[in-house]
Protein backbone atom coordinates (compact mmCIF):
# COMPACT_ATOMS: atom_id res chain seq x y z
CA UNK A 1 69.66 96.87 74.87
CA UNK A 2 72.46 96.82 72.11
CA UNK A 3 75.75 94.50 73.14
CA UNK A 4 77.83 97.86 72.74
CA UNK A 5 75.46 99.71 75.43
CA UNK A 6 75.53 97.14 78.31
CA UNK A 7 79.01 98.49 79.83
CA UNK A 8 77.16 102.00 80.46
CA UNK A 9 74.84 100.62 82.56
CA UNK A 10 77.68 100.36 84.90
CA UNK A 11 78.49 103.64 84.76
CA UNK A 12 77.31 105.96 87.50
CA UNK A 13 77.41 108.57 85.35
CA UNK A 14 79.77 110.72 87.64
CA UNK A 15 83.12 112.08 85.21
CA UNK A 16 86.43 110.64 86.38
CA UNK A 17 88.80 113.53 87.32
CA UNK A 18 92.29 111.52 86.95
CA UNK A 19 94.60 113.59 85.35
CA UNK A 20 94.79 113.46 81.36
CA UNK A 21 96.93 110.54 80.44
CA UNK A 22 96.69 108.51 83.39
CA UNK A 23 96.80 104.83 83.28
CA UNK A 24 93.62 104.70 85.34
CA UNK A 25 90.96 105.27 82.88
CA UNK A 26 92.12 102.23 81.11
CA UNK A 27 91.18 100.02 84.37
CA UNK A 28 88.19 101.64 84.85
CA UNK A 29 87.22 100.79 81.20
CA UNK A 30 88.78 97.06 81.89
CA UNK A 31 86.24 96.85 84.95
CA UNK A 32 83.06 98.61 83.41
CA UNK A 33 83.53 96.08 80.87
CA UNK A 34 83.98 93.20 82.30
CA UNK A 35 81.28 93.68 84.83
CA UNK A 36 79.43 93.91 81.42
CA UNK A 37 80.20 90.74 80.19
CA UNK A 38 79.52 88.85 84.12
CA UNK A 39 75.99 90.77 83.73
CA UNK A 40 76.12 91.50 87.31
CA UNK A 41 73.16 93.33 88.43
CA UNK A 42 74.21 96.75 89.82
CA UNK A 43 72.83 96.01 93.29
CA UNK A 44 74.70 92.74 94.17
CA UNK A 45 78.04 94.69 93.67
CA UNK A 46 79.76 96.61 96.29
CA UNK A 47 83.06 98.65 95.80
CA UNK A 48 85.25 99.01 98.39
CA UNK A 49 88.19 102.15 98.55
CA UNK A 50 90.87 103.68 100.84
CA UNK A 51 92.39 107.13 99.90
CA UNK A 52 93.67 108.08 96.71
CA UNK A 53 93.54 108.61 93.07
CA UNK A 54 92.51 104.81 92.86
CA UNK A 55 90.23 105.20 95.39
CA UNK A 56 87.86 107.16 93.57
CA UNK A 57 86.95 104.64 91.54
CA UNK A 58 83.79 103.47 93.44
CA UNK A 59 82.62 107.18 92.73
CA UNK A 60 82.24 106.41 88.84
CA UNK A 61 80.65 102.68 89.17
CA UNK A 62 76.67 102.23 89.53
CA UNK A 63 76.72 99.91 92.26
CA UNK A 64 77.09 100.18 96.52
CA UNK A 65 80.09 101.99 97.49
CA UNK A 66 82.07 102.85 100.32
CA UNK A 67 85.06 105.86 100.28
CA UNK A 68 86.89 104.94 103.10
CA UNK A 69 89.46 105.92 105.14
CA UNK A 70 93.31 105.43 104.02
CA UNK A 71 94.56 102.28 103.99
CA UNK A 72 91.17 100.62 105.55
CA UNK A 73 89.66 99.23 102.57
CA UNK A 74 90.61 95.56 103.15
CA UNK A 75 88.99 95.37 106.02
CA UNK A 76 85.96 96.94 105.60
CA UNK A 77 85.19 94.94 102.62
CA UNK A 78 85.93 91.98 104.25
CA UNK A 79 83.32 93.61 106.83
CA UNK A 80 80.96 94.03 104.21
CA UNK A 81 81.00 90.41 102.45
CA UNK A 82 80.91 88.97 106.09
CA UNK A 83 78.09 90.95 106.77
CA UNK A 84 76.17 90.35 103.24
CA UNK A 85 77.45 87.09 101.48
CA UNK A 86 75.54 87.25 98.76
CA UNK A 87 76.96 90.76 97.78
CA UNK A 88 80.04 90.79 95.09
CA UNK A 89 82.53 92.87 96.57
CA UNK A 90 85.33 94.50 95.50
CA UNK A 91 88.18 96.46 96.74
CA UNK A 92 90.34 99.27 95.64
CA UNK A 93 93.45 100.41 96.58
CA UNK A 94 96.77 101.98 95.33
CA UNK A 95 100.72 101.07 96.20
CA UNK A 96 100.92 103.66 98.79
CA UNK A 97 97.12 103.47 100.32
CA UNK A 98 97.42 99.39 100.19
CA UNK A 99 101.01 98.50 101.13
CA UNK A 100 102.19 101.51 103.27
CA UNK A 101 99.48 102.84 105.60
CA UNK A 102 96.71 99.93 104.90
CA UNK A 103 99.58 97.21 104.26
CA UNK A 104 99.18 95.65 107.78
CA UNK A 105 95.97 94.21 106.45
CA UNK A 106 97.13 92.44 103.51
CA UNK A 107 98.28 89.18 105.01
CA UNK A 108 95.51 88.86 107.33
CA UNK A 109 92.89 89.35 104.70
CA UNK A 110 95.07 86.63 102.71
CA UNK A 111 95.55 84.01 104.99
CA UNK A 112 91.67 84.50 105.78
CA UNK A 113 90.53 83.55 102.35
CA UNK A 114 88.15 86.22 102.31
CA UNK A 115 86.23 86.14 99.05
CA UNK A 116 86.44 89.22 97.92
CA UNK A 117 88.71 91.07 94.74
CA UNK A 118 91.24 93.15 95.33
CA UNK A 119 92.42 95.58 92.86
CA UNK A 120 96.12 97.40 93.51
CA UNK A 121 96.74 100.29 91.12
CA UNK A 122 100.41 100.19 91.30
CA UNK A 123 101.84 103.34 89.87
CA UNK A 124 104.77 103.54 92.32
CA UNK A 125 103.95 107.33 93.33
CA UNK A 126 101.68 109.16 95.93
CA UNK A 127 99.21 110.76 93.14
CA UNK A 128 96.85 112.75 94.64
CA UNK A 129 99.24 114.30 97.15
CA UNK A 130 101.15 115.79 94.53
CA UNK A 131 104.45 112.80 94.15
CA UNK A 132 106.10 111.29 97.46
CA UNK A 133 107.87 108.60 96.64
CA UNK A 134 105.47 105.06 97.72
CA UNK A 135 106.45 101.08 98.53
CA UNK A 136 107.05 100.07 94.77
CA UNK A 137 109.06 103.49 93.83
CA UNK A 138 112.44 102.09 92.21
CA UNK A 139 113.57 104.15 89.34
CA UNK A 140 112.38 107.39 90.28
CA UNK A 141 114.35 108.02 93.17
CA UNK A 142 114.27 111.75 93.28
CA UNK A 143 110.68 112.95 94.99
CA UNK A 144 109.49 115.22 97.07
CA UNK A 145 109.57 113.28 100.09
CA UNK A 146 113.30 111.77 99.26
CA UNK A 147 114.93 115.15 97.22
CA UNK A 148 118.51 113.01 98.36
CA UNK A 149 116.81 109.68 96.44
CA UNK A 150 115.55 106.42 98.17
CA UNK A 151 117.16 104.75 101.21
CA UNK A 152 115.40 101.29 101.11
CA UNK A 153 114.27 98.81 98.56
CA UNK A 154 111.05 99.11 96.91
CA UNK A 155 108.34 95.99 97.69
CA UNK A 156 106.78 93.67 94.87
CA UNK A 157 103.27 93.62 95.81
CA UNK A 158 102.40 89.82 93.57
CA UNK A 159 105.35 88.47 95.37
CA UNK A 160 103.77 89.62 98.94
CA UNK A 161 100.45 88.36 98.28
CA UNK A 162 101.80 85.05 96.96
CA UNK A 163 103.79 85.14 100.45
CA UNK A 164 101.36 86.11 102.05
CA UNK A 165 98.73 83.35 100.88
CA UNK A 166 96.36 84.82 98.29
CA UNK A 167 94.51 82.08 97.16
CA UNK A 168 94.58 84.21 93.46
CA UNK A 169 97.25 86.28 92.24
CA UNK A 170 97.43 87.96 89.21
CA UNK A 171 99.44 90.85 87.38
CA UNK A 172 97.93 93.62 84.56
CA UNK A 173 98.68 96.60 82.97
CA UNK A 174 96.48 99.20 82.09
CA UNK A 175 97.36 99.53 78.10
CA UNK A 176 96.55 96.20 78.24
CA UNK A 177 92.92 96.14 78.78
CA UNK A 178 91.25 93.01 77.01
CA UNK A 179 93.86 91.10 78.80
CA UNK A 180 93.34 92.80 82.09
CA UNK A 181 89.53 92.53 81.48
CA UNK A 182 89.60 89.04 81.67
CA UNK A 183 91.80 88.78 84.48
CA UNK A 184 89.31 90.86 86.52
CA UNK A 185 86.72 88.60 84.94
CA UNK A 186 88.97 85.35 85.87
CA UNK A 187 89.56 87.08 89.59
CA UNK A 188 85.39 88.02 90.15
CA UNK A 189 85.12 84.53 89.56
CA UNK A 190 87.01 82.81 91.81
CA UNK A 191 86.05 82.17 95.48
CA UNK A 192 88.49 83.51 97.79
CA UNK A 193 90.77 86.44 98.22
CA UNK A 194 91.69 87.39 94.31
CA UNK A 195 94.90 90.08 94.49
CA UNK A 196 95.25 91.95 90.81
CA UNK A 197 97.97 94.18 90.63
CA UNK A 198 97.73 96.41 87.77
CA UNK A 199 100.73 98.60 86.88
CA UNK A 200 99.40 102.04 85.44
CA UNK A 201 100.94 105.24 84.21
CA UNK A 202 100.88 108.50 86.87
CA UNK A 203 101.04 111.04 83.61
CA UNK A 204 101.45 113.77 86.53
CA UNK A 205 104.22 112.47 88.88
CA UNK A 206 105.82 109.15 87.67
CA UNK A 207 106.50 108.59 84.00
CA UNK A 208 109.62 106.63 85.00
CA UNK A 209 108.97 103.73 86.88
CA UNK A 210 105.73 102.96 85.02
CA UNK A 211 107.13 104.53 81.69
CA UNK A 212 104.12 102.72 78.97
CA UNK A 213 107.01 102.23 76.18
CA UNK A 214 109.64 100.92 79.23
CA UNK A 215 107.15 98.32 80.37
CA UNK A 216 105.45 97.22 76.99
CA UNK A 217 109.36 96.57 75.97
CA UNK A 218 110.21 94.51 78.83
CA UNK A 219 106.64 92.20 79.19
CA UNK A 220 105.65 89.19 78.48
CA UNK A 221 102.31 86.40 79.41
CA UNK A 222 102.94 84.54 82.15
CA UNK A 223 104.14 80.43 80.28
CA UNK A 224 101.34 78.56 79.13
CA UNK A 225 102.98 75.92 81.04
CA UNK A 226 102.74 77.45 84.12
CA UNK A 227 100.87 75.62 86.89
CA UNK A 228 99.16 78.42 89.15
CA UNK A 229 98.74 75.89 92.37
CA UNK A 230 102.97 75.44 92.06
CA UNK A 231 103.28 79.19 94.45
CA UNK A 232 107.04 78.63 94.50
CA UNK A 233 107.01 78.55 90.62
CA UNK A 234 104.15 82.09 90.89
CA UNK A 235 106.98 83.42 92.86
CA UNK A 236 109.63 83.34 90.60
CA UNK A 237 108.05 84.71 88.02
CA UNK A 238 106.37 87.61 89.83
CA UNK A 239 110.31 88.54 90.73
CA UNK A 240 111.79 87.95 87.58
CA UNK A 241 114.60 90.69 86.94
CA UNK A 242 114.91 90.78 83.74
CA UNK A 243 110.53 90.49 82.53
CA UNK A 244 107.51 91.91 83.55
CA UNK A 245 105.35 88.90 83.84
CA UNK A 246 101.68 89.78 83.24
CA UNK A 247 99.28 86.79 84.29
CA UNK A 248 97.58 84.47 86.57
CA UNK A 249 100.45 83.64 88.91
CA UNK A 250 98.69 81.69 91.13
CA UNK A 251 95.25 79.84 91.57
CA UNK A 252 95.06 78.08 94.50
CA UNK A 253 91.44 77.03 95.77
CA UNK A 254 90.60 76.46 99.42
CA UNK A 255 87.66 77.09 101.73
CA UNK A 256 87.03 80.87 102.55
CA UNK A 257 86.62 82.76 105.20
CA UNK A 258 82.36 82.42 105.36
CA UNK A 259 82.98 78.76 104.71
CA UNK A 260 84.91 78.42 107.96
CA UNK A 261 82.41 80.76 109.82
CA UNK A 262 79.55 78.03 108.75
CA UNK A 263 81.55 75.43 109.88
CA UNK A 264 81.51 76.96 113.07
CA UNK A 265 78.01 78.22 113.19
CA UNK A 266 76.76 74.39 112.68
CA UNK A 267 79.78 73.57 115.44
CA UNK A 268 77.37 75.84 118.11
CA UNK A 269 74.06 74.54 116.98
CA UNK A 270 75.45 71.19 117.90
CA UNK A 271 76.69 72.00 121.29
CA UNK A 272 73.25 73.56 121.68
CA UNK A 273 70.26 71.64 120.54
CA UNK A 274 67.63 73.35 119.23
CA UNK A 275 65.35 71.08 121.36
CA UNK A 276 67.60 71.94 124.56
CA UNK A 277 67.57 75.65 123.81
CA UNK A 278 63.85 75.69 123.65
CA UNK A 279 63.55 73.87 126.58
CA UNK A 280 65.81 76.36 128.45
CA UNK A 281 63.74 79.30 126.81
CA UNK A 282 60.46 77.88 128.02
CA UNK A 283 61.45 77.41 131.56
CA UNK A 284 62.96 80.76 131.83
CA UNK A 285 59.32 82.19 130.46
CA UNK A 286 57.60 80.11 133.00
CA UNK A 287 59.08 82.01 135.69
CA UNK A 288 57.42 85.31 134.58
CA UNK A 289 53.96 83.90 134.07
């Protein structure tokens, strides 16, 4: 197969129905193509969703997925790599499905380790429900949940996961999509919990906060100098008033979640000889013969 074909074999061959404009298709053409260029065969992937406009995604990728229910896509992917190890999975989420209903899971997921990639489509607006204001809403105050404007601060979703633990943190933005490509790429690849948050354009509901020409004026690539293990450094950056910082923030390898469950697997085999166990197994049959 031609080089130019090979991201179509990851499409499903289902039509996205995001609104014209939207900053989605751009990620879903980031993914597609990076998936492309891992030359991960379609049935060692698994994609993961809540509810939402993001959360269709798994709809228009050839590979196992699961639409779940809002805000529950963290943990059933981690339910799904804990279950199948060998599977790539990813999950999708956006600002309001991730960090408002389902943002309970975040840190626990995080602190776990659980390899798996998490995707956050942060358009600071509820989409599909027709524009309530979300977690990351800051310059579009006026909504139809908050017609008065907004009575708390927004949330920085890099910063949580940083916070939080996330042993890979990184920023993208849709327009962007070679450089978000290889931060999916970069994220895939890393074993442990990866967090991407990619800002994107609601066409729709929000062409403030995530105005293209507002953010491409104010961006810039995370320092080559930066050292991605230094999390207080990652922090600064990902709250940086006066530039969006687009990037690997952090990179910070330790032993997963399935690592520590095989630590403890061997743990019970040793309590539990296998010699011993038989032993016991025999002597229980013996009383039935």
């Amino acid at each position: 197969m031609e080089e130019q074909d090979r991201p179509c074999e990851y499409l499903s061959g289902v039509s996205p129905v995001w609104c014209p404009g939207c900053g989605y298709y751009g990620i879903l053409s980031a993914l597609i193509e990076g998936l492309a260029d891992l030359k991960l065969p379609t049935n060692e992937l698994a994609l993961i969703s809540g509810i939402g406009c993001s959360s269709r995604l798994p709809y228009f990728v050839k590979a196992y997925g699961f639409h779940s229910i809002h805000g529950r896509g963290l943990p059933i992917a981690q339910g799904v790599k804990t279950a199948n190890p060998e599977l790539t999975v990813l999950a999708v989420g956006g600002d309001g499905d991730g960090l408002a209903i389902g943002g309970g899971h975040l840190p626990h997921i995080a602190r776990n380790n659980v390899d798996i990639t998490y995707l956050l489509f942060n358009n600071a607006i509820y989409g599909m429900t027709k524009g309530q204001f979300s977690p990351t809403t800051v310059l579009f105050p006026i909504t139809k949940t908050s017609p008065f404007g907004l009575a708390g601060e927004s949330v920085n979703p890099s910063a949580l996961a940083i916070v939080y633990g996330a042993s890979f943190v990184a920023r993208g933005f849709s327009v962007k999509k070679e450089h978000l490509k290889d931060l999916i790429i970069q994220g895939m690849q890393h074993r442990g919990f990866s967090f991407i948050e990619i800002l994107a354009s609601c066409s729709s509901f929000n062409t403030t906060d995530m105005n293209v020409a507002r953010i491409i004026n104010n961006l810039q690539m995370v320092p080559e100098d930066h050292n991605p293990e230094d999390e207080i450094a990652a922090l600064r950056l990902a709250t940086d008033k006066e530039k969006i910082n687009l990037g690997v923030l952090v990179r910070n390898p330790r032993p997963t979640l399935g690592d520590k469950f095989q630590e403890m697997q061997k743990k019970a085999k040793a309590k539990a000889p296998e010699a011993k166990a038989q032993a016991a197994m025999e002597d229980l049959l013996a009383q039935f013969a």
